[in-house]
Protein backbone atom coordinates (compact mmCIF):
# COMPACT_ATOMS: atom_id res chain seq x y z
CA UNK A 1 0.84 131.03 44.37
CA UNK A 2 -1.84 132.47 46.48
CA UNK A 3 -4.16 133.06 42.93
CA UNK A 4 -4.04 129.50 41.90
CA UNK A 5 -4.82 128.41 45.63
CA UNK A 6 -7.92 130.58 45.71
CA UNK A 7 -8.67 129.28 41.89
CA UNK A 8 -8.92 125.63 43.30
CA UNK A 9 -10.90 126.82 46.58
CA UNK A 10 -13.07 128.97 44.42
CA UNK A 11 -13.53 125.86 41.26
CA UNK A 12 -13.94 122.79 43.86
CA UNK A 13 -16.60 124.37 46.36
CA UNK A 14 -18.41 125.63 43.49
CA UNK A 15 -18.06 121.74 42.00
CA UNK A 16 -19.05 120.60 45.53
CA UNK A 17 -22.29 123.02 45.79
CA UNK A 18 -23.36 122.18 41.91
CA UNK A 19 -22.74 118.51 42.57
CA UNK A 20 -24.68 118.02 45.97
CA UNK A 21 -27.47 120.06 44.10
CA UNK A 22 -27.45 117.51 41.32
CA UNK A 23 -27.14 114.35 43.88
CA UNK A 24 -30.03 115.25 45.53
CA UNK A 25 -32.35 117.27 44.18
CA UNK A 26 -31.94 117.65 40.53
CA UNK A 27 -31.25 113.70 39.05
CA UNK A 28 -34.21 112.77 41.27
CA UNK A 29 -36.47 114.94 39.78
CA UNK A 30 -35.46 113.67 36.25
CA UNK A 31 -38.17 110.80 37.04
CA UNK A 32 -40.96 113.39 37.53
CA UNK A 33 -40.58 114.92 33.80
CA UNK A 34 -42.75 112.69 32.22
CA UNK A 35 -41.73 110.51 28.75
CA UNK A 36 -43.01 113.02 25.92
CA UNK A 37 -41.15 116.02 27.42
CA UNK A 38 -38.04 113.92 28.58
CA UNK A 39 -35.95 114.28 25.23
CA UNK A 40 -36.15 118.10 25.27
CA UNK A 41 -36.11 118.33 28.75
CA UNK A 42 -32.43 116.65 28.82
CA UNK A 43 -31.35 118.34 25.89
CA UNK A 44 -31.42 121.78 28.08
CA UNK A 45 -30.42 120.13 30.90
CA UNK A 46 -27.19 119.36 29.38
CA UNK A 47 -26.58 121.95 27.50
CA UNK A 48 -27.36 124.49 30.42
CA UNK A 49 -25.48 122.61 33.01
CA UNK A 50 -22.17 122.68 30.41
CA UNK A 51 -22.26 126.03 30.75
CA UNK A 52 -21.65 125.76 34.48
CA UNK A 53 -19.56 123.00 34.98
CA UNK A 54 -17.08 122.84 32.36
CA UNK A 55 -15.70 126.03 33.03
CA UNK A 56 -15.30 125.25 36.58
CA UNK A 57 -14.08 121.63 35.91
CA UNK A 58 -11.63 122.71 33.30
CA UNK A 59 -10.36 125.43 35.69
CA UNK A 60 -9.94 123.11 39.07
CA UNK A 61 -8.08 120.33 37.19
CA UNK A 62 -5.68 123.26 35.67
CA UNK A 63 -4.35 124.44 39.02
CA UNK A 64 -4.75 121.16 40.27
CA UNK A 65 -2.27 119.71 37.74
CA UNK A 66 0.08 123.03 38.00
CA UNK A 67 0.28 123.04 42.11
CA UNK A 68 0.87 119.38 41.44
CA UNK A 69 3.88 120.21 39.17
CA UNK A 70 5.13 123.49 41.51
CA UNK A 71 4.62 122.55 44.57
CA UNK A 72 2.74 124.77 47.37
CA UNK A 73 4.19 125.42 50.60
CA UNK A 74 0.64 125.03 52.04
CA UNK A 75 0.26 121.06 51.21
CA UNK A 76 2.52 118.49 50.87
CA UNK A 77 3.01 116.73 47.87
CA UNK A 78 1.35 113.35 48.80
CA UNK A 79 -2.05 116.40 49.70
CA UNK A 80 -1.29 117.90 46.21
CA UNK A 81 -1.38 114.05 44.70
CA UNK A 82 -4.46 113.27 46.15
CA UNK A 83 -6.36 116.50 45.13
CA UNK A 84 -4.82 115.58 41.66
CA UNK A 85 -5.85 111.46 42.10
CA UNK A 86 -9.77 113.29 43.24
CA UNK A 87 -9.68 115.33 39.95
CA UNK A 88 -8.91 112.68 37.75
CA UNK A 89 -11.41 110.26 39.43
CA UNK A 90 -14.35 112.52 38.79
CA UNK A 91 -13.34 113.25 35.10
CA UNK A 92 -13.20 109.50 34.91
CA UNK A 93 -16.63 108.70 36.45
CA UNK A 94 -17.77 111.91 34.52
CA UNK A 95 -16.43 110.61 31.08
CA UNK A 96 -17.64 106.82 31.19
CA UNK A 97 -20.75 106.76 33.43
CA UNK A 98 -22.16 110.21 33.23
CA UNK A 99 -22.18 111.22 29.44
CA UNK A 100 -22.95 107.67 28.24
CA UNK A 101 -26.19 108.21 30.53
CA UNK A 102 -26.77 111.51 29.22
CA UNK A 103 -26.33 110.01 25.87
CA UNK A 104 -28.95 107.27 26.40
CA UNK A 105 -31.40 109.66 28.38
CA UNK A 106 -31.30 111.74 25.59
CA UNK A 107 -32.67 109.09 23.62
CA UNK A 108 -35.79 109.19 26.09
CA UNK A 109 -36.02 107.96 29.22
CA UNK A 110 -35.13 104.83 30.91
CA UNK A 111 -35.57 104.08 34.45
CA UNK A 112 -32.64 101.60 34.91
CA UNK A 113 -30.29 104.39 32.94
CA UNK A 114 -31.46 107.12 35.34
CA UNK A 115 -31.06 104.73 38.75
CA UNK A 116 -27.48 104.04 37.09
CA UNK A 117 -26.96 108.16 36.85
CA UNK A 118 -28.10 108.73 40.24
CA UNK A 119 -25.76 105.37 41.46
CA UNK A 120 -22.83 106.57 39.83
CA UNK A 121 -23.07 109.94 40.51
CA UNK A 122 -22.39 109.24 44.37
CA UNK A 123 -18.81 108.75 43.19
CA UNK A 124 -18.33 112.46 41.52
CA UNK A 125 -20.23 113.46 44.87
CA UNK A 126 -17.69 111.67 47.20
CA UNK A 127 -14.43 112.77 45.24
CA UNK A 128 -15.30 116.73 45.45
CA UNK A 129 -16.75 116.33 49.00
CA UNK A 130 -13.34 115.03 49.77
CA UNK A 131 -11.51 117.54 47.53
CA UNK A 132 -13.69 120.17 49.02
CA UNK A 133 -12.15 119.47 52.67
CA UNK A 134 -8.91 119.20 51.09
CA UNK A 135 -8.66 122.38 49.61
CA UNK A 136 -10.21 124.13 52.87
CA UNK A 137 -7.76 122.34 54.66
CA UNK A 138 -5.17 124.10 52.36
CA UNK A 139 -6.66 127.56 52.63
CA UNK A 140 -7.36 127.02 56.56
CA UNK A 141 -2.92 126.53 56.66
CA UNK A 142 -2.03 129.28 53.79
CA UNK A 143 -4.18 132.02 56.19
CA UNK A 144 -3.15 130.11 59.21
């Protein structure tokens, strides 16, 4: 029990760190690239960032789903729901805002595509700032 609660602390603040980073200082600067180095500049962009984040999303929503399906003496099951309902919200807002802007910023870049990035993006941000406190909240009563 105690490895897949320090899994989800471990996956969401790193989600929570690499998300704020994004929010605010990284999708910004997108604007500053410039149009002839744009196309190759989000190329590496995604391909580096996938490297970070998919391992880390894959591994929250794993243990989220399985303390969902278990149980944890450390959060009731409406807590466990929620972190679940939070996991599933940013693979939704991931899945059909984020890539399809990816996909069109690869194309080159568009300033109404990158505003709707940065817009939509404050959902992801919101979801594992809340999951974030969740999970602490969880840790804070399994050392408690």
């Amino acid at each position: 029990m105690r490895p897949l609660l320090l899994t989800q602390v471990a996956t969401t603040l790193g989600m929570v760190a690499v998300i704020w980073f994004v929010q605010l200082v990284h999708y910004p600067l997108f604007a500053q690239v410039g149009e002839a180095g744009f196309p190759r500049y989000e190329a590496l962009h995604t391909q580096r960032i996938s490297l970070i984040v998919i391992p880390l999303m894959v591994a929250e929503a794993a243990t989220a789903g399985w303390l969902l399906f278990i149980g944890a003496p450390w959060a009731s099951r409406t807590e466990l729901a929620i972190g679940a309902g939070l996991v599933l919200l940013v693979w939704a807002v991931t899945f059909f805002f984020s890539v399809p802007c990816h996909g069109r910023l690869a194309q080159g870049f568009d300033a109404a595509t990158h505003a709707r990035l940065v817009a939509t993006n404050w959902l992801r941000t919101a979801g594992w700032s809340a999951r974030g406190g969740l999970v602490l909240l969880w840790l804070w009563r399994a050392v408690g």
